[in-house]
C-alpha atoms as a PDB file:
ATOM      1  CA  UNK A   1      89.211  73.742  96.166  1.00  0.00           C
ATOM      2  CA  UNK A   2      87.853  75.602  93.289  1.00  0.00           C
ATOM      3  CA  UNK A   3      85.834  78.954  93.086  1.00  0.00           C
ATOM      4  CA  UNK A   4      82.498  78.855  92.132  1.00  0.00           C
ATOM      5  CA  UNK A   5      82.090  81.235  88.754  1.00  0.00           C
ATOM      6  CA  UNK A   6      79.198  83.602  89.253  1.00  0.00           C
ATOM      7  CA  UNK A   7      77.012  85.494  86.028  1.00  0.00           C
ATOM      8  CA  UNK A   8      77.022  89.139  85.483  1.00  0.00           C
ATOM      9  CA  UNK A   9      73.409  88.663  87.501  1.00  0.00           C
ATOM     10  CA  UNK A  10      74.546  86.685  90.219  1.00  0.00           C
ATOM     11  CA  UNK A  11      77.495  89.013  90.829  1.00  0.00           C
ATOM     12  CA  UNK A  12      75.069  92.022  90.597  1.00  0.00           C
ATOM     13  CA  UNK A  13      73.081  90.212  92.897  1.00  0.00           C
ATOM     14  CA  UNK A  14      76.147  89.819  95.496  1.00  0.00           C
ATOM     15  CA  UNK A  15      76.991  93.344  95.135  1.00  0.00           C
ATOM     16  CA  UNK A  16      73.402  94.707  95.376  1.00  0.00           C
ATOM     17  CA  UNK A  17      73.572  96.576  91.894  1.00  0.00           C
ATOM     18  CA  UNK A  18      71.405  95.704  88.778  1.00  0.00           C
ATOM     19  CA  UNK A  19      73.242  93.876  86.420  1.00  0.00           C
ATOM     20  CA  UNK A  20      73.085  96.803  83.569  1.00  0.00           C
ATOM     21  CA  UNK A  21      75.250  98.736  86.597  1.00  0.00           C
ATOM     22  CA  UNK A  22      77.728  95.942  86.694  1.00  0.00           C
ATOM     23  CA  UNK A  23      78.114  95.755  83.262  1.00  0.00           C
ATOM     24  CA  UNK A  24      78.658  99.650  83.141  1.00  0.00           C
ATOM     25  CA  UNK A  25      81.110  99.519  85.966  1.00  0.00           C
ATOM     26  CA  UNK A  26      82.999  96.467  83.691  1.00  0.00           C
ATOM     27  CA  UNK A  27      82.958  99.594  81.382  1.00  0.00           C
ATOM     28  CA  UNK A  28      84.624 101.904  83.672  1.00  0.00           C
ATOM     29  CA  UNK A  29      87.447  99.187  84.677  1.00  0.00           C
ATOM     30  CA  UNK A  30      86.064  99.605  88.189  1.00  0.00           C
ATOM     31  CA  UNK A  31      84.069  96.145  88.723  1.00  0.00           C
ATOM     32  CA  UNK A  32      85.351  93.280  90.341  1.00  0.00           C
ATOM     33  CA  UNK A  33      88.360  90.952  87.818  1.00  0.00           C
ATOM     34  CA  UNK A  34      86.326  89.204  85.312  1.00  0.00           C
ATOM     35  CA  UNK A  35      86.779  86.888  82.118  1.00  0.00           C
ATOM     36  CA  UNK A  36      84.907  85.697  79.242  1.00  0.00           C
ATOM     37  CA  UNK A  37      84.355  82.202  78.979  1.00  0.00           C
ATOM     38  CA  UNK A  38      82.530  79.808  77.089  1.00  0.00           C
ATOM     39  CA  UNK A  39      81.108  83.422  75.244  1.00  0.00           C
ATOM     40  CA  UNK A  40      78.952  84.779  78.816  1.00  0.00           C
ATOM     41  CA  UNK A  41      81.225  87.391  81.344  1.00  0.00           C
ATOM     42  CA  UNK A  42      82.338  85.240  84.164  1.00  0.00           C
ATOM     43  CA  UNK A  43      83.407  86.398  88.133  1.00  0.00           C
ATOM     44  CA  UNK A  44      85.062  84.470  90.585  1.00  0.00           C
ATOM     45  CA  UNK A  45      83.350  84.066  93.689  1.00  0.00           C
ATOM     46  CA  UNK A  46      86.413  85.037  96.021  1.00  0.00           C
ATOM     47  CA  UNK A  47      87.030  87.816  93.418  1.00  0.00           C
ATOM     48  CA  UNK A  48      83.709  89.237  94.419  1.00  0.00           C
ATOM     49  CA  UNK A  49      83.905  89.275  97.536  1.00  0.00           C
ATOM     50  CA  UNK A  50      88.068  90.187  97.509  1.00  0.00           C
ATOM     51  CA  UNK A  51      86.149  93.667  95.987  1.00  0.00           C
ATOM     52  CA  UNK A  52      83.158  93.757  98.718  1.00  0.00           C
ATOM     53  CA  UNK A  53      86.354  93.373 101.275  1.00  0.00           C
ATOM     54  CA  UNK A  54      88.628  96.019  99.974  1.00  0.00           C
ATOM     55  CA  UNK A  55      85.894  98.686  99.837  1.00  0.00           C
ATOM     56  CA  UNK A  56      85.499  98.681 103.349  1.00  0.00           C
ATOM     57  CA  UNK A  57      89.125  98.011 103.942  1.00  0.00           C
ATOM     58  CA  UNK A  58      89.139 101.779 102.133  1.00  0.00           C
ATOM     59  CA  UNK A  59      87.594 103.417 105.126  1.00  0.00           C
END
């Protein structure tokens, strides 16, 4: 089974940020693993919510 690939804005979406605070965080080297491809900033679905997970794993 294959992850579905989310955009900047549906990431942002799933993390309840805007997607200029996604990209900023992508900045930082504090948003969720990412990768370029076809040219447009790509995230995993499970790598999204492997991120949403471990912050409240941090508690």
């Amino acid at each position: 089974m294959t992850d579905q690939l989310l955009t900047v804005t549906e990431a942002a979406e799933r993390l309840r940020t805007s997607p200029s605070g996604l990209r900023w965080q992508i900045h930082q080297g504090t948003a969720p693993k990412s990768a370029k491809i076809g040219g447009r900033r790509m995230f995993r679905e499970s790598d999204v919510e492997a991120f949403i997970a471990a912050a409240f794993s941090d508690q």
